[in-house]
Protein backbone atom coordinates (compact mmCIF):
# COMPACT_ATOMS: atom_id res chain seq x y z
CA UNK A 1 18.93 -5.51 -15.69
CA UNK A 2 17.31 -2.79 -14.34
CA UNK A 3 15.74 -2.98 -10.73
CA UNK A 4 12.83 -1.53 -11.17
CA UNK A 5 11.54 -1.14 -14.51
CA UNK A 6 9.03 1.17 -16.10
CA UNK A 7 5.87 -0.29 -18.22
CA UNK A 8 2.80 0.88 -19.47
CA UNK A 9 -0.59 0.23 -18.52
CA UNK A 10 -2.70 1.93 -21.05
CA UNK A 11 -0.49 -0.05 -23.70
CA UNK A 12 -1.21 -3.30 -22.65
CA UNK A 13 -5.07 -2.24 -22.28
CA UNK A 14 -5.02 -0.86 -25.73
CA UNK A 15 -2.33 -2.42 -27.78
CA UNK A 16 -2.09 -5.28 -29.72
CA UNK A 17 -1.09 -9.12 -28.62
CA UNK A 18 2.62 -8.26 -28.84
CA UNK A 19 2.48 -4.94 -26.80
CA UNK A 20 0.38 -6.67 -23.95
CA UNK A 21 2.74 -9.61 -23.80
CA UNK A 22 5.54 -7.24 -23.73
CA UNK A 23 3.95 -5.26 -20.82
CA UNK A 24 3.67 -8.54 -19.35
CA UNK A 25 6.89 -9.45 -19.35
CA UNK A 26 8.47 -6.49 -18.07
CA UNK A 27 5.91 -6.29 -15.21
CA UNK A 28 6.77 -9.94 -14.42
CA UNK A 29 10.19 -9.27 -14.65
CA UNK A 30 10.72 -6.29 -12.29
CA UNK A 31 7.82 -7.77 -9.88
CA UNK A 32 11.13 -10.18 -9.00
CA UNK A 33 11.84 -7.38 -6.45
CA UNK A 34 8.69 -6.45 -5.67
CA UNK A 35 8.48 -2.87 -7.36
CA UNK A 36 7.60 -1.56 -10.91
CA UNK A 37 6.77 1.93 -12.40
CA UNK A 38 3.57 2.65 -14.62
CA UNK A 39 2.37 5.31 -16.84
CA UNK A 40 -1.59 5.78 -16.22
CA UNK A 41 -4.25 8.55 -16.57
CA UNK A 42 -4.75 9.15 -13.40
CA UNK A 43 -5.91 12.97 -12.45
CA UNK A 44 -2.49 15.38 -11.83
CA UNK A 45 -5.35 18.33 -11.01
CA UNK A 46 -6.64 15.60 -8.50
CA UNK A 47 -3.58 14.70 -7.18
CA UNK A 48 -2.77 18.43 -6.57
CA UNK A 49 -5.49 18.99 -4.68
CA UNK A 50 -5.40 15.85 -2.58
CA UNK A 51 -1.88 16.72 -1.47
CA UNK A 52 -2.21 20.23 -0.64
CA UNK A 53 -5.72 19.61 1.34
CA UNK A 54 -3.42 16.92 3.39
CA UNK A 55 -0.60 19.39 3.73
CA UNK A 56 -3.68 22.10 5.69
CA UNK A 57 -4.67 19.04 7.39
CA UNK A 58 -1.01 17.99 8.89
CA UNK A 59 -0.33 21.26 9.62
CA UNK A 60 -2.81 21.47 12.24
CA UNK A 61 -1.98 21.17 15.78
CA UNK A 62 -1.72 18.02 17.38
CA UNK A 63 -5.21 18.35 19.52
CA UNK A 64 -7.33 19.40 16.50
CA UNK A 65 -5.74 16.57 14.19
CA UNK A 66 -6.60 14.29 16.81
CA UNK A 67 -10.44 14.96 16.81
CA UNK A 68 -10.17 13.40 13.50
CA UNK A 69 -9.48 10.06 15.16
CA UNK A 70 -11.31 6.81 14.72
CA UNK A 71 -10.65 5.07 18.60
CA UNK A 72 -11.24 0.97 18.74
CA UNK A 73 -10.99 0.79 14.31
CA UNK A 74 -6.75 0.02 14.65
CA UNK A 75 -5.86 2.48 12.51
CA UNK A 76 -8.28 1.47 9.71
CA UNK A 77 -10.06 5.06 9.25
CA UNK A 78 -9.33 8.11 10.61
CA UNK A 79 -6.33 10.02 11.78
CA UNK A 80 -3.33 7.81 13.92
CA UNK A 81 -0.31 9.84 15.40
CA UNK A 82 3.11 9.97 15.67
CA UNK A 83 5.22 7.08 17.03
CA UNK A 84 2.01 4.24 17.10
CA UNK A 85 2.87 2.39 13.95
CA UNK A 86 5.18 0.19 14.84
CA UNK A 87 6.96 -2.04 11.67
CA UNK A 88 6.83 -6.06 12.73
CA UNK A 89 10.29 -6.16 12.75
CA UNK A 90 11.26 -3.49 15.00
CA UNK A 91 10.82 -2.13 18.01
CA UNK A 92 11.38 1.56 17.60
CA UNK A 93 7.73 3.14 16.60
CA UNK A 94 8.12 5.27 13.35
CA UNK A 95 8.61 8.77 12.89
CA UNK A 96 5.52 9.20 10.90
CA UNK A 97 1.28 10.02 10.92
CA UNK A 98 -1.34 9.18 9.41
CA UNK A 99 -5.02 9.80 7.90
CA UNK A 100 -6.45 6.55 6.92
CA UNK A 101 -9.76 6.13 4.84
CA UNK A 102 -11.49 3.75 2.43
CA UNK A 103 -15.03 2.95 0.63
CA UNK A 104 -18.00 2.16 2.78
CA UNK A 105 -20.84 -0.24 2.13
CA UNK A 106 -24.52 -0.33 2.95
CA UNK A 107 -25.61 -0.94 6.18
CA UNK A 108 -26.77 -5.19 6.24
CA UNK A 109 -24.31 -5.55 3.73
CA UNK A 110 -23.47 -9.52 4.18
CA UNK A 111 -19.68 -8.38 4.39
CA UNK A 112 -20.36 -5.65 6.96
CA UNK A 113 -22.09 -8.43 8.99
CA UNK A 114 -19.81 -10.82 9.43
CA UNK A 115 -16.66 -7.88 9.62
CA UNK A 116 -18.04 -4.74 11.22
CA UNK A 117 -14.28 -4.61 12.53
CA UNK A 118 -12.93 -4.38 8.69
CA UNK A 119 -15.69 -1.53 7.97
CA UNK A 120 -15.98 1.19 9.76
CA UNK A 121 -17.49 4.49 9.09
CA UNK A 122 -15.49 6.52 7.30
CA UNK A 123 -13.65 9.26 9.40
CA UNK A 124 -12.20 12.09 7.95
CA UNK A 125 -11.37 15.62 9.34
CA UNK A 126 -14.05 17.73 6.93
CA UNK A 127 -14.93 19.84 10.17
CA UNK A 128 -11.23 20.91 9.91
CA UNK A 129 -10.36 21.46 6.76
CA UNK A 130 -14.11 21.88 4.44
CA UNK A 131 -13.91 20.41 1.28
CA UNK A 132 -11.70 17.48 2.43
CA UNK A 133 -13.88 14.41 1.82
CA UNK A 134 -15.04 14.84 -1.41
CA UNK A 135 -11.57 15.44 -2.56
CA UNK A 136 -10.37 12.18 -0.74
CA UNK A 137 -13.38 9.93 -1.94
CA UNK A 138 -12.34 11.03 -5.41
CA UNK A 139 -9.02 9.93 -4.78
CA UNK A 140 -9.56 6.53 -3.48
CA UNK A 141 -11.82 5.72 -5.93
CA UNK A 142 -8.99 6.90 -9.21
CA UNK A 143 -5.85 4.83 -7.71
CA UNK A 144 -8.47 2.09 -6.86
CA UNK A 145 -9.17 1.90 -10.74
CA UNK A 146 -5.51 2.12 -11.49
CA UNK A 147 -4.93 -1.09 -8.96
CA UNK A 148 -8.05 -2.71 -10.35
CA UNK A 149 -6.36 -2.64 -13.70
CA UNK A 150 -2.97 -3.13 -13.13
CA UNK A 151 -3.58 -6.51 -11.62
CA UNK A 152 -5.15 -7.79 -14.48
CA UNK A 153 -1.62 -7.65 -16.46
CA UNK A 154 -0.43 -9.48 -13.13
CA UNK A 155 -3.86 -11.80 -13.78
CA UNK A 156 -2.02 -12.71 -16.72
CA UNK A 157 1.06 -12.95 -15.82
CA UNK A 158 1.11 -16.09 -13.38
CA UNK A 159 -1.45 -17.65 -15.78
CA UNK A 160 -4.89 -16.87 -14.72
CA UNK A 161 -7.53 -14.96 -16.50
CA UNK A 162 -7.48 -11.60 -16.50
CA UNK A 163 -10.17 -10.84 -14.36
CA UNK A 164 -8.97 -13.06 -11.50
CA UNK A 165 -8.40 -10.25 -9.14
CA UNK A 166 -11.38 -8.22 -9.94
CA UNK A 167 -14.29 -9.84 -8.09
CA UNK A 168 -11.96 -9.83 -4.91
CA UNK A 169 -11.21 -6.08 -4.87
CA UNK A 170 -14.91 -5.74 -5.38
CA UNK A 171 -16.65 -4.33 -1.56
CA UNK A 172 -12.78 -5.17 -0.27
CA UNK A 173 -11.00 -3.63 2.65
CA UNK A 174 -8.95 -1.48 0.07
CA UNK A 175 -7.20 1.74 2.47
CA UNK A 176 -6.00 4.84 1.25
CA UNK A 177 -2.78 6.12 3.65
CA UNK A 178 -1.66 9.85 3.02
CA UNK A 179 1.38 9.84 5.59
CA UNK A 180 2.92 12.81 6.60
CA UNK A 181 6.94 12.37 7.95
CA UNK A 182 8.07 15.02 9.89
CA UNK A 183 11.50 16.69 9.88
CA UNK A 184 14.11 14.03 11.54
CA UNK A 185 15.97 16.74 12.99
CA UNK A 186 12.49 17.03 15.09
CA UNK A 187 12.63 13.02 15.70
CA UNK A 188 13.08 12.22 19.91
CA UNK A 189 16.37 11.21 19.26
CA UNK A 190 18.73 9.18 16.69
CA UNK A 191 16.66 5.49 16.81
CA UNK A 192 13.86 6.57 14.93
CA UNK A 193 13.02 6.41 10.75
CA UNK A 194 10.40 7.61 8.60
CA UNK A 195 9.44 4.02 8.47
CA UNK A 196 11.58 1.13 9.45
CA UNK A 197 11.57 -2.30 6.74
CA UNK A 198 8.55 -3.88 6.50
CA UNK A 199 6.61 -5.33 3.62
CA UNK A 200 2.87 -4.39 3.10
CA UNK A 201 0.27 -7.14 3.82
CA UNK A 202 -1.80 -6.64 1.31
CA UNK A 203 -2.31 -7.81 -2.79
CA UNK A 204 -0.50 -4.74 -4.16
CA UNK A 205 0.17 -0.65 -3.13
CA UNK A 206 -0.16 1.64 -5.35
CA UNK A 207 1.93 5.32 -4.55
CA UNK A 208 0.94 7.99 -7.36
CA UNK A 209 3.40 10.89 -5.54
CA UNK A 210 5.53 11.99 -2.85
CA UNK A 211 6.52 15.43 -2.23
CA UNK A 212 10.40 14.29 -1.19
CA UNK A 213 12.59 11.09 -1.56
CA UNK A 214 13.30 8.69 0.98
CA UNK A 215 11.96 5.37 -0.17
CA UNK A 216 14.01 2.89 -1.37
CA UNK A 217 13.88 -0.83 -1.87
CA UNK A 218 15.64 -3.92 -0.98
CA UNK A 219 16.72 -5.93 -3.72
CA UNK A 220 19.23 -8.90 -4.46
CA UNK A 221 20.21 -11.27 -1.85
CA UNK A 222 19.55 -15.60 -2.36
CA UNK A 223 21.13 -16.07 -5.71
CA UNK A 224 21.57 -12.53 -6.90
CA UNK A 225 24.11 -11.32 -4.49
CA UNK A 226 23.99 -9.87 -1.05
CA UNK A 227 20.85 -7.83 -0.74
CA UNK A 228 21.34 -3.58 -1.08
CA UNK A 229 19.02 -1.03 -0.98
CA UNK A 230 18.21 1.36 -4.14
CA UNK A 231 16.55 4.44 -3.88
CA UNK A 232 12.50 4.41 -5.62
CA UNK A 233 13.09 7.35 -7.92
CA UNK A 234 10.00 6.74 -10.60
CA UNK A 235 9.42 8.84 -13.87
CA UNK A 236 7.84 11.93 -13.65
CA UNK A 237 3.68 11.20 -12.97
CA UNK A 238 4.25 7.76 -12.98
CA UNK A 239 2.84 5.49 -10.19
CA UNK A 240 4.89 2.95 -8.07
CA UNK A 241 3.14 -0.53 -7.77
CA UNK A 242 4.98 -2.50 -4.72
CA UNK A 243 3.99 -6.06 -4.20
CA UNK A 244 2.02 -7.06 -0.65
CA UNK A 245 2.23 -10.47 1.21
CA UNK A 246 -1.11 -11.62 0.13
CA UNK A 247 -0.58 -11.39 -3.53
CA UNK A 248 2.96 -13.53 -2.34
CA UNK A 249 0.66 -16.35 -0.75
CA UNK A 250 -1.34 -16.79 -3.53
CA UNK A 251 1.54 -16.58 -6.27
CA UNK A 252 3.18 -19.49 -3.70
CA UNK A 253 5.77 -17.04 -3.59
CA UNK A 254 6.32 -16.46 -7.47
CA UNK A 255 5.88 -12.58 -6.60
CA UNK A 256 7.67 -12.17 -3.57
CA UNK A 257 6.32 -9.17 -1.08
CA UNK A 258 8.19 -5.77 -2.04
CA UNK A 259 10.56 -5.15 1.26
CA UNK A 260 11.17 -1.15 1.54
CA UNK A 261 11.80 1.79 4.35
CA UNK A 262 11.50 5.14 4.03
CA UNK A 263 14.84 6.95 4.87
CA UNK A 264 16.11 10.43 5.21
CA UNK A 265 19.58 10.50 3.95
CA UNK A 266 22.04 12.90 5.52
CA UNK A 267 21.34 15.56 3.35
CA UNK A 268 17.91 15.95 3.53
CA UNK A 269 15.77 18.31 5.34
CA UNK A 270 12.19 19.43 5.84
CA UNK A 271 9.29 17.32 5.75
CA UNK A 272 7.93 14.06 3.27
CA UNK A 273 4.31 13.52 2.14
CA UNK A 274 2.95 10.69 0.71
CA UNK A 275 -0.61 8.98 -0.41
CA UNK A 276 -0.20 5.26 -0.96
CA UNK A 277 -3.45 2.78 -1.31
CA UNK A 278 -3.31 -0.72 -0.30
CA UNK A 279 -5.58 -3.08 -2.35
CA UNK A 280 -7.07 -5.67 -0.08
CA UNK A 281 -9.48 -8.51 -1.16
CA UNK A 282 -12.70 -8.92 0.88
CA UNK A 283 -11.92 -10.27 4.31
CA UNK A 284 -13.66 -13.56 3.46
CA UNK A 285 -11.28 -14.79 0.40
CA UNK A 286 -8.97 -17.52 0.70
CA UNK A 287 -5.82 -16.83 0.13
CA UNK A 288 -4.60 -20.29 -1.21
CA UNK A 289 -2.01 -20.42 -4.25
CA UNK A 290 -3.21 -20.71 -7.67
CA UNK A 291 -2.72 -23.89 -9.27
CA UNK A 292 -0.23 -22.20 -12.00
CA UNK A 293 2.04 -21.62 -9.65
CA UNK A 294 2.98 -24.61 -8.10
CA UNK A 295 5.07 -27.38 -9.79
CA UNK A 296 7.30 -30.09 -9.28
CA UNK A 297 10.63 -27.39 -8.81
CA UNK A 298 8.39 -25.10 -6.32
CA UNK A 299 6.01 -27.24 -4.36
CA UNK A 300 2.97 -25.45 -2.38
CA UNK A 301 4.54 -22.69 -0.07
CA UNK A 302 1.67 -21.59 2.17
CA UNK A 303 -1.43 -23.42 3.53
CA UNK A 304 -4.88 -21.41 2.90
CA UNK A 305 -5.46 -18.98 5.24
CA UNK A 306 -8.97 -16.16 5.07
CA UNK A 307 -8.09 -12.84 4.25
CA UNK A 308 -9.03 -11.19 7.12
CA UNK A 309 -7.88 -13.22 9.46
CA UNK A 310 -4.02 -12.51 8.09
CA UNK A 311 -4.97 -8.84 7.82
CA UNK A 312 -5.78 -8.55 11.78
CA UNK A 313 -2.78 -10.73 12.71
CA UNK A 314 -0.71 -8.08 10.47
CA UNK A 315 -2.35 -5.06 12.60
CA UNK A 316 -1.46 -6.57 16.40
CA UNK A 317 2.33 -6.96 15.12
CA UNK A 318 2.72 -3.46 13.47
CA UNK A 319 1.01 -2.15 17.26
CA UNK A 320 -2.17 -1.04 15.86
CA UNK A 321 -4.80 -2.87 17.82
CA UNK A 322 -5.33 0.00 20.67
CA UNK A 323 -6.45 -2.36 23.53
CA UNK A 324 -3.49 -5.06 23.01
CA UNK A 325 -0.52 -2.63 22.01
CA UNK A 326 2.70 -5.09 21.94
CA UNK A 327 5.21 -1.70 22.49
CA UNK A 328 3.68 1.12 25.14
């Protein structure tokens, strides 16, 4: 079998009973380790101009990026710099930074209420490079469709309808990451990655591009062999879909969370840039497996826990929350 295999979204929205079930399977199948490719329509002219607006903004020096920082939202909006993100199970900060943004809602909003910490104003650097935010906006709001729609074959895939996901993405905590990794051979010294293993937290990320390789994925281990890692090397204008630990709690572990780093091998030189998107729920939805996925041979996994709650205990270990940093 193939590790990670490559499906088609518009197919399963517009083909027939077999060619859905088909997409189904093979997104079912390669969600095993956590990762699948997918065809979609998603804007190359966008993506274009995305990256090379991110590529002025990186390029900046160090004090002007940082005006575009968002202090007290842990790293929820706004620019974050290198060596803060911290993966849970390390201790060496990655070599990496960051411009974080997402979709807003209305002022009284009963979700903005109760979470002002989950939505903050929007902070992006338009006084540095004009033109910026529209550009961004317009990207959030594409890959958000292609999530939006790719989780309905995953709807349908542990036996739920196919609109189970859509009322929780709806006014979520969804984040758009473009991440820029500088040259290692710039790194303080030898301990430090692009971005040590970790698993994302959230229901599924979606990656459309990446200017270099470097990610790969860890796959195998329990029954299938000693874990390895393969590199992510998708078709051309495909997207990667990687699974997040939410979308693990409430498949009771069905979908396991995709583990990955990002890794310069020994050949590789010059810089990486990437855009993914994390698709959260709203902070108030209970993650608490579905019924379909618990039986007699794989008994309930994970107690219910609110979605926001696991989101800010995710931030404190990955050393976002500024006031209560675990590493200095």
């Amino acid at each position: 079998m193939n590790d990670i295999l490559d499906v088609d979204l518009l197919r399963f929205e517009h083909g027939d009973a077999s060619a859905r079930r088909a997409v189904v399977d093979g997104v079912m199948q390669s969600l095993r380790n956590g990762f699948v490719y997918t065809t979609s329509d998603l804007s190359e002219e966008l993506l274009d101009e995305a990256y090379g607006l991110l590529e002025q903004f990186f390029s900046l020096p160090a004090e002007v990026k940082q005006e575009a920082s968002a202090p007290g939202t842990h790293g929820q909006t706004g620019y974050t710099g290198l060596l803060v993100e911290t993966a849970a199970i390390s201790d060496v900060p990655d070599w990496k930074e960051m411009l974080n943004w997402g979709s807003e809602i209305p002022e009284g909003h009963p979700l903005q209420r109760k979470y002002p910490s989950r939505y903050p104003r929007r902070v992006l650097p338009e006084a540095q490079v004009p033109g910026i935010t529209d550009v961004l906006v317009a990207f959030h709001d594409g890959v958000l469709d292609i999530q939006r729609r790719f989780l309905r074959i995953i709807a349908v895939g542990i036996g739920c309808h196919e609109t189970f996901f859509d009322t929780m993405l709806t006014d979520g905590t969804t984040l758009t990451r473009a991440i820029h990794y500088p040259a290692m051979e710039a790194a303080p010294d030898s301990q430090h990655v692009w971005a040590a293993e970790h698993a994302d937290i959230n229901l599924i990320t979606a990656l459309p591009r990446a200017s270099a390789r470097g990610l790969q994925v860890k796959v195998g281990g329990s029954e299938s062999g000693e874990p390895r890692w393969i590199d992510a090397v998708p078709p051309d204008r495909s997207v990667i879909i990687n699974t997040g630990i939410m979308l693990e709690h409430l498949t009771n572990g069905l979908i396991p969370s995709g583990v990955h780093q990002v890794v310069a091998d020994s050949a590789q030189s010059g810089d990486r840039y990437s855009v993914v998107q994390f698709a959260h729920p709203t902070p108030w939805t209970i993650l608490q497996p579905v019924q379909s996925c618990i039986s007699t041979d794989n008994p309930q996994r994970f107690a219910p826990i609110e979605a926001g709650d696991r989101l800010d205990e995710v931030i404190y270990q990955i050393n976002l929350v500024e006031d209560a940093r675990r590493l200095d």
